[in-house]
C-alpha atoms as a PDB file:
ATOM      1  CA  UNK A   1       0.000   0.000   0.000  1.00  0.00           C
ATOM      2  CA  UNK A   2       3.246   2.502   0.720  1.00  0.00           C
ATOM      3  CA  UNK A   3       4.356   1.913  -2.476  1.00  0.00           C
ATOM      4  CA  UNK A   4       0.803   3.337  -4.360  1.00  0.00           C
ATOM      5  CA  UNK A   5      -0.266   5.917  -2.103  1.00  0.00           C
ATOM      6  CA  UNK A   6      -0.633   8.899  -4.681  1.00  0.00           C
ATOM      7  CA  UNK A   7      -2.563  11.897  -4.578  1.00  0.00           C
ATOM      8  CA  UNK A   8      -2.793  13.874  -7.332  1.00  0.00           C
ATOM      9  CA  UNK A   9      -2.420  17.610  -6.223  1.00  0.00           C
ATOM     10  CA  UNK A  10       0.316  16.632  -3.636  1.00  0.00           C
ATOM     11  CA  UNK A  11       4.264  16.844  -4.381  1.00  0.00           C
ATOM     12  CA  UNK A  12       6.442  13.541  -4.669  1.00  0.00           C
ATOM     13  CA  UNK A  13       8.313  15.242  -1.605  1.00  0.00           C
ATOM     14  CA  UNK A  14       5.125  15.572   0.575  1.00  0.00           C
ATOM     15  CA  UNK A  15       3.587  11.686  -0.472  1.00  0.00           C
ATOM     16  CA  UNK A  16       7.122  10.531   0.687  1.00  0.00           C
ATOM     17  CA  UNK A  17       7.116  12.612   3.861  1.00  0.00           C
ATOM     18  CA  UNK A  18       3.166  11.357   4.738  1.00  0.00           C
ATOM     19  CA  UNK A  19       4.045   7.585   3.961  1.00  0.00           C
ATOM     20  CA  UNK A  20       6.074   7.178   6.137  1.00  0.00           C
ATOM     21  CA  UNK A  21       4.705   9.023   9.087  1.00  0.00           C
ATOM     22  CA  UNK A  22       2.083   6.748   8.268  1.00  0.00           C
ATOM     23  CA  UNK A  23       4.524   3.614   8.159  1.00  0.00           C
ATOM     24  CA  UNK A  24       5.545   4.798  11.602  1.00  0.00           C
ATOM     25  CA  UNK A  25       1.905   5.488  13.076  1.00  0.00           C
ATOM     26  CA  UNK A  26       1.028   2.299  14.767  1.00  0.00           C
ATOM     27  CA  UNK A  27       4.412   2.259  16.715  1.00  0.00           C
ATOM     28  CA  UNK A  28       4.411   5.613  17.830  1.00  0.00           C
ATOM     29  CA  UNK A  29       0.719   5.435  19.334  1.00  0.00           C
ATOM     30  CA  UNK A  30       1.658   2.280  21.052  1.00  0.00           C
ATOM     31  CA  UNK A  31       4.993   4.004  22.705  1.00  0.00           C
ATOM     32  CA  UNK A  32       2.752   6.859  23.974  1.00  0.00           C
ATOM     33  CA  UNK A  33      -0.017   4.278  24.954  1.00  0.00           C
ATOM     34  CA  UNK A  34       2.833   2.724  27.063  1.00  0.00           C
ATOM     35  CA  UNK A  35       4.628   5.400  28.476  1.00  0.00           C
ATOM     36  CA  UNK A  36       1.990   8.529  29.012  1.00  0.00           C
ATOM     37  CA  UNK A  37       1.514   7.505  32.464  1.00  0.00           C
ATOM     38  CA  UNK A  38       4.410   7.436  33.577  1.00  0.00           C
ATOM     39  CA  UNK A  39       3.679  11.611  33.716  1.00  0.00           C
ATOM     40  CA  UNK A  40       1.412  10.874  36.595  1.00  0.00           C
ATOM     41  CA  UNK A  41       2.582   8.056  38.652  1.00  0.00           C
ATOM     42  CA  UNK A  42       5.418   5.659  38.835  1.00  0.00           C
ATOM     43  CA  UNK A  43       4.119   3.095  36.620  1.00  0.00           C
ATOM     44  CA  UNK A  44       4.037   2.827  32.562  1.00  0.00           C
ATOM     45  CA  UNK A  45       0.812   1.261  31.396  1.00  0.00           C
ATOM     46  CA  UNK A  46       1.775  -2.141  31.649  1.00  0.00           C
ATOM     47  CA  UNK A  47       3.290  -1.476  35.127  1.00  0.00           C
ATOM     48  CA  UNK A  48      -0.155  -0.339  36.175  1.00  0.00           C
ATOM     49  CA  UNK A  49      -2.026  -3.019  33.869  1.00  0.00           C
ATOM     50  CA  UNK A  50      -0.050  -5.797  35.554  1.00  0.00           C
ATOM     51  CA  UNK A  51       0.307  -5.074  38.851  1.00  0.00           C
ATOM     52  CA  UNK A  52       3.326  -6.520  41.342  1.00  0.00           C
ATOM     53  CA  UNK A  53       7.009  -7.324  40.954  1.00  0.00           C
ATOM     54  CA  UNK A  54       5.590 -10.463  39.258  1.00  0.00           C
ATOM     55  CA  UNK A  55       7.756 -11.891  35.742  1.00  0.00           C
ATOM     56  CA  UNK A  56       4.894 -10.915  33.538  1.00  0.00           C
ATOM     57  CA  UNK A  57       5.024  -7.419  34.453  1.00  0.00           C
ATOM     58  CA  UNK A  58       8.262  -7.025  33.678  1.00  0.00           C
ATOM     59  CA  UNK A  59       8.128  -8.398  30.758  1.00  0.00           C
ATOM     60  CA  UNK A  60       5.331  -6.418  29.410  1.00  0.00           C
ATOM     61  CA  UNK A  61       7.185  -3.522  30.699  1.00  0.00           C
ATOM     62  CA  UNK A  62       9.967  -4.848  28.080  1.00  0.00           C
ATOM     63  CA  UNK A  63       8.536  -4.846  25.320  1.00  0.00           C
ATOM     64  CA  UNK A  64       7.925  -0.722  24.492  1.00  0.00           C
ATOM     65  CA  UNK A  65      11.516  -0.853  24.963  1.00  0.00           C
ATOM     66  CA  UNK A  66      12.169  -3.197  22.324  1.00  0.00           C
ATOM     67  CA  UNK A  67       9.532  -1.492  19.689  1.00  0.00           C
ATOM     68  CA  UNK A  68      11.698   1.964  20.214  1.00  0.00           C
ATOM     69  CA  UNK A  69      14.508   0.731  17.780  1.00  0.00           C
ATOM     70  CA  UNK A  70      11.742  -0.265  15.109  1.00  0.00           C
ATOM     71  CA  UNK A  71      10.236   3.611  14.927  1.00  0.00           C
ATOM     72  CA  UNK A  72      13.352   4.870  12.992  1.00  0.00           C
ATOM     73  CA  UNK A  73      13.327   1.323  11.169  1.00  0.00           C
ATOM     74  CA  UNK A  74      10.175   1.330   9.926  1.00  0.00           C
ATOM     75  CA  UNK A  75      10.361   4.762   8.673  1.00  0.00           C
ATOM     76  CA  UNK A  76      13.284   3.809   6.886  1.00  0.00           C
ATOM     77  CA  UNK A  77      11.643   0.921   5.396  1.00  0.00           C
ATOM     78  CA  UNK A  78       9.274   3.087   4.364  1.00  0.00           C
ATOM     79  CA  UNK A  79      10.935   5.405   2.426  1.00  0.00           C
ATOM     80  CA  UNK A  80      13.181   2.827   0.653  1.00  0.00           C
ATOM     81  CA  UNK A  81      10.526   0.796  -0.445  1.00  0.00           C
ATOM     82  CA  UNK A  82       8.963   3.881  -2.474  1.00  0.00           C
ATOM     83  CA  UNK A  83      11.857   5.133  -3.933  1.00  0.00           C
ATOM     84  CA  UNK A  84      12.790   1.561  -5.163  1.00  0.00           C
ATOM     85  CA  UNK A  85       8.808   1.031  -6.333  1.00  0.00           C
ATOM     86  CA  UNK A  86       9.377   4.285  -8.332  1.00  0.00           C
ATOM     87  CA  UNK A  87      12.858   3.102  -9.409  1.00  0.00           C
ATOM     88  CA  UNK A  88      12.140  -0.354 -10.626  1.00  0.00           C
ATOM     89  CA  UNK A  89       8.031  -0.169 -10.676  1.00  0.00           C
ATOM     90  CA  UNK A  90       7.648  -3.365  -8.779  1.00  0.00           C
ATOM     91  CA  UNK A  91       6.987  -3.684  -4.919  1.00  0.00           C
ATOM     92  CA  UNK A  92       9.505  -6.950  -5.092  1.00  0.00           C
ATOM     93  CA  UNK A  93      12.769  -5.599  -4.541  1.00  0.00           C
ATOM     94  CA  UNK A  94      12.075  -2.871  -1.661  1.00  0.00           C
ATOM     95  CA  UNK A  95      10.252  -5.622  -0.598  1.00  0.00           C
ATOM     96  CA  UNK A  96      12.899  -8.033  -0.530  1.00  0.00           C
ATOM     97  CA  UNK A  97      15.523  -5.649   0.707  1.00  0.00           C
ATOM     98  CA  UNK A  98      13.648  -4.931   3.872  1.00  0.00           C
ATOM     99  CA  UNK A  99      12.587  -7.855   4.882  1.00  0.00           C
ATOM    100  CA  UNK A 100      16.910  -8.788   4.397  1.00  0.00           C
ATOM    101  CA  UNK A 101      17.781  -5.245   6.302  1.00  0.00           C
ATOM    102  CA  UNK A 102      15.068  -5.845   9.309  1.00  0.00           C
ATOM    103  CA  UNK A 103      16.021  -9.302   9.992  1.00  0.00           C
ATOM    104  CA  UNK A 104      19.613  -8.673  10.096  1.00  0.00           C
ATOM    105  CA  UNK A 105      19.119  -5.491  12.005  1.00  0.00           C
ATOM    106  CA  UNK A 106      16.404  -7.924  14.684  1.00  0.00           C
ATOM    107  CA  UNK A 107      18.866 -10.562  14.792  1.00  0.00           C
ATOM    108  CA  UNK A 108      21.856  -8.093  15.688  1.00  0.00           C
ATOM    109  CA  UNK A 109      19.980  -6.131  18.365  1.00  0.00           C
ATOM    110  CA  UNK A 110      18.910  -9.883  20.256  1.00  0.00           C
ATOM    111  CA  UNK A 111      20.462 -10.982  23.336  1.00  0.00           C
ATOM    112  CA  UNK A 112      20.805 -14.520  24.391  1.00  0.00           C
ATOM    113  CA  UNK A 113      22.503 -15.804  27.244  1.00  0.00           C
ATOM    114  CA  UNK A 114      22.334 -19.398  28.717  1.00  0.00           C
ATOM    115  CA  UNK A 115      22.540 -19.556  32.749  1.00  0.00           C
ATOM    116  CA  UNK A 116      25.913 -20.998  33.695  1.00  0.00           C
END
């Protein structure tokens, strides 16, 4: 859908700009879901949706912090996979190159230890 969003009095520039701010949307509302109120108490939303120092409230309180990388990503994304659509005029190779750039960049930013 990035790829063919077109309007007809708007400027290449400015269909660019809205895609992805649109691309990055979702994310964005969910980090400010999560972290608002933490402006008026000590807890983030999942702090205060899970109550207790139990392991499923932290690990809810983990995972906004993990979807803050992906903000710049996906805009990114975004933005390559129109100019390559305009470049080539299919969605398979912006396609393909993101879904090569976002794994590597996932399975880079993962952490696994094994208890010793």
């Amino acid at each position: 859908m990035i790829s063919r969003n077109t309007f007809a009095n708007w400027s290449e520039r400015k269909q660019v700009l809205m895609s992805v701010l649109f691309n990055m949307l979702t994310p964005a509302l969910f980090l400010a879901i999560s972290f608002l109120p933490l402006l008026f108490n000590p807890f983030t939303f999942w702090g205060l949706l899970l109550r207790g120092d139990s392991l499923l409230a932290g690990a809810g309180a983990l995972v906004p912090i993990l979807l803050i990388p992906f903000l710049p990503i996906l805009g990114i994304a975004g933005y390559l996979n129109i100019k390559l659509y305009r470049l080539t005029g299919t969605i398979w190779l912006g396609a393909l190159l993101n879904a090569i750039l976002i794994t590597m960049i996932t399975v880079a930013n993962t952490s696994f230890s094994f208890p010793y």
